[in-house]
Protein backbone atom coordinates (compact mmCIF):
# COMPACT_ATOMS: atom_id res chain seq x y z
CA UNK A 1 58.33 27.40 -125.78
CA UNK A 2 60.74 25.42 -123.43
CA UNK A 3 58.91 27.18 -120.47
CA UNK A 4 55.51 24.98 -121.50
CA UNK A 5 56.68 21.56 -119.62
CA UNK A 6 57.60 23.36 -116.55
CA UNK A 7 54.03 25.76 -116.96
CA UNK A 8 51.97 21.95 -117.01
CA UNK A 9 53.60 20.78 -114.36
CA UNK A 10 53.34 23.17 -111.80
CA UNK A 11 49.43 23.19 -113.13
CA UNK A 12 49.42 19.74 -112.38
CA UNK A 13 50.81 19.94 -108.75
CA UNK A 14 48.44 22.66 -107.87
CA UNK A 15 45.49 20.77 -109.21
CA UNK A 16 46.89 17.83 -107.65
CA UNK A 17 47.16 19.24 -104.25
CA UNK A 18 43.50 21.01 -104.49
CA UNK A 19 41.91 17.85 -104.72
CA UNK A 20 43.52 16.58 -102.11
CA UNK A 21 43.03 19.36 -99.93
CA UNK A 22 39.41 19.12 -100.87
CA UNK A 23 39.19 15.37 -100.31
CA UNK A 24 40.58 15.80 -96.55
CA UNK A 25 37.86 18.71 -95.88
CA UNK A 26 34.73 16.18 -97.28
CA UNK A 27 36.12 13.71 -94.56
CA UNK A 28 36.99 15.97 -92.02
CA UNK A 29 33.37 17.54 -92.16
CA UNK A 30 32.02 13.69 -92.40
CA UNK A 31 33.60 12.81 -89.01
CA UNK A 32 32.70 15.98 -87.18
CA UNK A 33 28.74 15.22 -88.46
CA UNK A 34 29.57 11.26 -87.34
CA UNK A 35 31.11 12.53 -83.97
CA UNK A 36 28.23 15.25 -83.65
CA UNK A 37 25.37 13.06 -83.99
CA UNK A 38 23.43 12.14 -80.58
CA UNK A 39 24.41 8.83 -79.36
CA UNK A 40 21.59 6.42 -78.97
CA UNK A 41 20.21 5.99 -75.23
CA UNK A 42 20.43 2.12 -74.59
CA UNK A 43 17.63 2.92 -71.93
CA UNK A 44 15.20 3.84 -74.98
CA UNK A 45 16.34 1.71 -77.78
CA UNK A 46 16.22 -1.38 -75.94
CA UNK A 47 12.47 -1.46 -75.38
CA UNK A 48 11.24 0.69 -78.24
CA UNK A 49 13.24 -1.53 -80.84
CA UNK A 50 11.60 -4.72 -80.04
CA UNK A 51 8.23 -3.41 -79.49
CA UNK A 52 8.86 -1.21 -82.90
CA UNK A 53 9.21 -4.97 -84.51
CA UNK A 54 5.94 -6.11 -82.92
CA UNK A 55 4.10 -3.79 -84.06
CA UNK A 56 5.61 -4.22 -88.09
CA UNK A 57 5.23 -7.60 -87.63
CA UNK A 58 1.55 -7.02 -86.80
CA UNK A 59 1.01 -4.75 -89.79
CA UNK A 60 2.68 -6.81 -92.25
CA UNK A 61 -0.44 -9.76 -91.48
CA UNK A 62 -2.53 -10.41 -93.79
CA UNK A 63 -5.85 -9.92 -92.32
CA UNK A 64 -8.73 -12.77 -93.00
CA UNK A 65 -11.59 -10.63 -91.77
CA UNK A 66 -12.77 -13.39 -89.82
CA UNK A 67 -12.41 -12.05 -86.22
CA UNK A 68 -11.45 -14.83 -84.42
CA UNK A 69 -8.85 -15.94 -86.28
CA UNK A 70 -6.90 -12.80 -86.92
CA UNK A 71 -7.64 -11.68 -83.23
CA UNK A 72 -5.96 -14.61 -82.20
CA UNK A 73 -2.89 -13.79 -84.51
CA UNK A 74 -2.58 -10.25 -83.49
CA UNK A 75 -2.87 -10.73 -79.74
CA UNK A 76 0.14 -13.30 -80.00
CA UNK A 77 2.22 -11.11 -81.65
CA UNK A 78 1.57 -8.45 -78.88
CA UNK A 79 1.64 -10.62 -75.74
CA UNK A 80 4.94 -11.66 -77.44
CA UNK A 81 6.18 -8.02 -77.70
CA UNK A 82 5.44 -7.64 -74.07
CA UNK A 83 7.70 -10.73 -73.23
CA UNK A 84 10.52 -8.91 -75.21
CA UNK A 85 9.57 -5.57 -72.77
CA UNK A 86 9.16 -8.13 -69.51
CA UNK A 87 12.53 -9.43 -70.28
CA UNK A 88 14.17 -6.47 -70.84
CA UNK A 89 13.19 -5.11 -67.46
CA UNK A 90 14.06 -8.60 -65.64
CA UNK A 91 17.60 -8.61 -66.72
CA UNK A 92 18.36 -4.58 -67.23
CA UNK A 93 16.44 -3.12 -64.72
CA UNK A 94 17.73 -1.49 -61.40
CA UNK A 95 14.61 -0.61 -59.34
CA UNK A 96 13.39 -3.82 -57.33
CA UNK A 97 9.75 -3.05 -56.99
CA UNK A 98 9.72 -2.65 -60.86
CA UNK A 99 11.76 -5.97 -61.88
CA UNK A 100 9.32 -7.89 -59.79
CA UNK A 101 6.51 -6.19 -61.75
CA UNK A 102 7.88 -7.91 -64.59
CA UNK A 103 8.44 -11.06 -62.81
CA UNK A 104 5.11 -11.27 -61.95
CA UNK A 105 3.91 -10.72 -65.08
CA UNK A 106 6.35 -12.86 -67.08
CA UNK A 107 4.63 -16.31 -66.47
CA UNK A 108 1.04 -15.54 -67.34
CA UNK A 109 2.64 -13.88 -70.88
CA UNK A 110 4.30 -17.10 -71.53
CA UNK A 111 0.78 -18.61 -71.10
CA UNK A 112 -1.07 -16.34 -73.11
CA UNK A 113 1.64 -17.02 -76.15
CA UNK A 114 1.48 -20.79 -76.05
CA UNK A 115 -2.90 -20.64 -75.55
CA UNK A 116 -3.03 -18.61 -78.19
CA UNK A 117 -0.67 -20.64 -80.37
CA UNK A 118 -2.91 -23.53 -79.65
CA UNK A 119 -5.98 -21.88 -80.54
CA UNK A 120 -4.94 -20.77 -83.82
CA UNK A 121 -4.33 -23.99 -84.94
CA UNK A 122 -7.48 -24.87 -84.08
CA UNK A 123 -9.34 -22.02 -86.38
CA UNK A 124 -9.94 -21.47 -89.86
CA UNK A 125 -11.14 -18.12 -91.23
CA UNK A 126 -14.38 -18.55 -92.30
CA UNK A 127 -16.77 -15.16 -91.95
CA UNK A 128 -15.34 -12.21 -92.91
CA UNK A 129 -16.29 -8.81 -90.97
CA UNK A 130 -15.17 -5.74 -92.54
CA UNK A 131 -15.76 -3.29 -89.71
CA UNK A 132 -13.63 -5.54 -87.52
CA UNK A 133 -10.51 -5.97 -90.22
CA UNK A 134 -11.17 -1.71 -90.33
CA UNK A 135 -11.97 -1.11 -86.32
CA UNK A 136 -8.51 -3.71 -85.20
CA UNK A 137 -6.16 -2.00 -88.38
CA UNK A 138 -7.11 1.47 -86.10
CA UNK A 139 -5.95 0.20 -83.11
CA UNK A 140 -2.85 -1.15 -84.57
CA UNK A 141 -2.03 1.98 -86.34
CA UNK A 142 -2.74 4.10 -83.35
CA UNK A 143 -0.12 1.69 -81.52
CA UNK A 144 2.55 2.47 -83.94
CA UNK A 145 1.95 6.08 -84.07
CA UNK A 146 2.20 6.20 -80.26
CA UNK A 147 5.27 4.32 -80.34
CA UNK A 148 6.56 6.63 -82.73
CA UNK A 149 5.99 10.04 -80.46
CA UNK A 150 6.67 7.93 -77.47
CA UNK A 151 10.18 7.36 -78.90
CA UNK A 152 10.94 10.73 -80.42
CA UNK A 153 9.84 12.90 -77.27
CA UNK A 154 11.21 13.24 -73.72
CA UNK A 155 8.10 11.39 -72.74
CA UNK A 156 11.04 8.49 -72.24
CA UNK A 157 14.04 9.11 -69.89
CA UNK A 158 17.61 7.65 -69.29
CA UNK A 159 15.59 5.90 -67.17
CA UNK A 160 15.29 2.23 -68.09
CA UNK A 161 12.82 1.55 -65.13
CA UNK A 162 10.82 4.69 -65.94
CA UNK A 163 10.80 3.85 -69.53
CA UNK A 164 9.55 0.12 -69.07
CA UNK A 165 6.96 1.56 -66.63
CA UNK A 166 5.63 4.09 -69.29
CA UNK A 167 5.31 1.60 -72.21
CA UNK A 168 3.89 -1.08 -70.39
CA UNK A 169 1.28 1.09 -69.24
CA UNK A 170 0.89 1.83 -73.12
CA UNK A 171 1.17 -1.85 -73.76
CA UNK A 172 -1.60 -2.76 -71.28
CA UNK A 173 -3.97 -0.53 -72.79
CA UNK A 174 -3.44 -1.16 -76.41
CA UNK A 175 -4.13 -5.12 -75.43
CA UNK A 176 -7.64 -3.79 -73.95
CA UNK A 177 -8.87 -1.65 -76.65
CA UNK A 178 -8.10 -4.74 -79.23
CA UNK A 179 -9.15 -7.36 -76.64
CA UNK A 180 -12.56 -4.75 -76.71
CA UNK A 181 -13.04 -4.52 -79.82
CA UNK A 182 -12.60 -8.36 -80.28
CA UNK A 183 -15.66 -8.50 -77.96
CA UNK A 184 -17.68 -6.34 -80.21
CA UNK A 185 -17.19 -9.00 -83.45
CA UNK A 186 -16.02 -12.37 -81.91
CA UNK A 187 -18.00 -15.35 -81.56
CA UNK A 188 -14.91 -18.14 -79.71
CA UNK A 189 -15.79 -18.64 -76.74
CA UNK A 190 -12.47 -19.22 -75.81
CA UNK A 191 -11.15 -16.55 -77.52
CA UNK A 192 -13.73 -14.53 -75.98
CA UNK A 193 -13.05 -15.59 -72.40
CA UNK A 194 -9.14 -14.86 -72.92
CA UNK A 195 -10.35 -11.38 -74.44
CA UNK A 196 -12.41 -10.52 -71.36
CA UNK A 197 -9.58 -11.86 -68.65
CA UNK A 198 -7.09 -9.64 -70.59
CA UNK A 199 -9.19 -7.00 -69.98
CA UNK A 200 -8.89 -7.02 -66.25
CA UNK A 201 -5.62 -7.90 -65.73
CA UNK A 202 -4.53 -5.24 -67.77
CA UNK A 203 -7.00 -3.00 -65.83
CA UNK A 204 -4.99 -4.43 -62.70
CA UNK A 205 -1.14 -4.44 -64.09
CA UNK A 206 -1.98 -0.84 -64.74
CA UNK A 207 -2.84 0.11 -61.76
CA UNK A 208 0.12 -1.68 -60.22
CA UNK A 209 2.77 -0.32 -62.38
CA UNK A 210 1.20 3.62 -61.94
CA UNK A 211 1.90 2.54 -57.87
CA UNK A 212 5.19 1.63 -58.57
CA UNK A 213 6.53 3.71 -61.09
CA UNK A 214 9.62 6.04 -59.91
CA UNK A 215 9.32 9.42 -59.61
């Protein structure tokens, strides 16, 4: 019986020491998984993140099914997720045919955001069109799905310059097939004018960035 106190304590210790030792493996295997995991590439993450938040911003509206008005809406929020991609070229990007791409580009952006700004407070939804509010959520859930592959494949480089090239193109065309399908429903003349303009300049910017684009 005096041999019990000494039995517990020894129990103790080794039960003691166990958890310990099992404690240290949990983090041990924790910061090899940390330390293992891919690093993210600042050359992706700084234009899919912004453009990622465009396009949720976009989703989270709450369509009116009048056409004009929630066109107008919709193509702010993306000309303003192509400043974000303009900027990011301007100040991060190393090839000089590219950054002046984005220069170029940059002003008529800002004047898209602030004529569009204008024009919505000008409208009030009034007709709702059903196959428009259906037709535009398509395009906008195309755009995120693109994204979405865009960002997960090797479509995009360590390339910052390459990268910028290969989502504007994306950019430009997502503008047109909204801006066309605007057409199809929309009745502001304005609106409609802007529409068809930012048809052909995307037409153009695509052309010009396809040029310029490094190999």
């Amino acid at each position: 019986m005096k041999t019990l106190p000494s039995n517990l304590v020894i129990l103790a210790f080794v039960a003691l020491f166990s958890s310990a030792s099992l404690s240290a493996c949990a983090q041990a295997t924790s910061g090899a998984a940390t330390s293992n995991a891919p690093a993210a590439d600042p050359a992706k993450t700084a234009l899919v993140q912004p453009l990622q938040q465009t396009i949720a911003k976009m989703k989270k509206l709450v369509a009116t099914g009048d056409p004009d008005f929630d066109y107008a809406y919709q193509a702010k929020l993306h000309a303003q997720g192509v400043q974000d991609l303009l900027n990011q070229e301007i100040q991060n990007g190393k090839e000089p045919a590219i950054q002046q791409l984005a220069k170029d580009m940059l002003p008529t952006t800002t004047n898209d955001v602030s004529m569009l700004d204008g024009t919505i407070k000008q409208l009030k939804p009034t007709r709702p069109n059903q196959a428009f509010t259906q037709q535009q959520s398509r395009n906008i859930e195309a755009m995120n799905l693109k994204l979405q592959q865009n960002g997960a494949s090797d479509k995009l480089t360590s390339s910052l310059d390459k990268n910028f090239t290969t989502l504007l193109l994306d950019q430009r065309q997502d503008a047109i097939d909204m801006a066309t399908t605007y057409l199809q429903y929309g009745k502001n003349e304005g609106l409609r004018a802007y529409a068809q303009q930012l048809i052909d300049k995307a037409k153009k910017d695509m052309e010009t960035a396809k040029a310029a684009m490094p190999k």
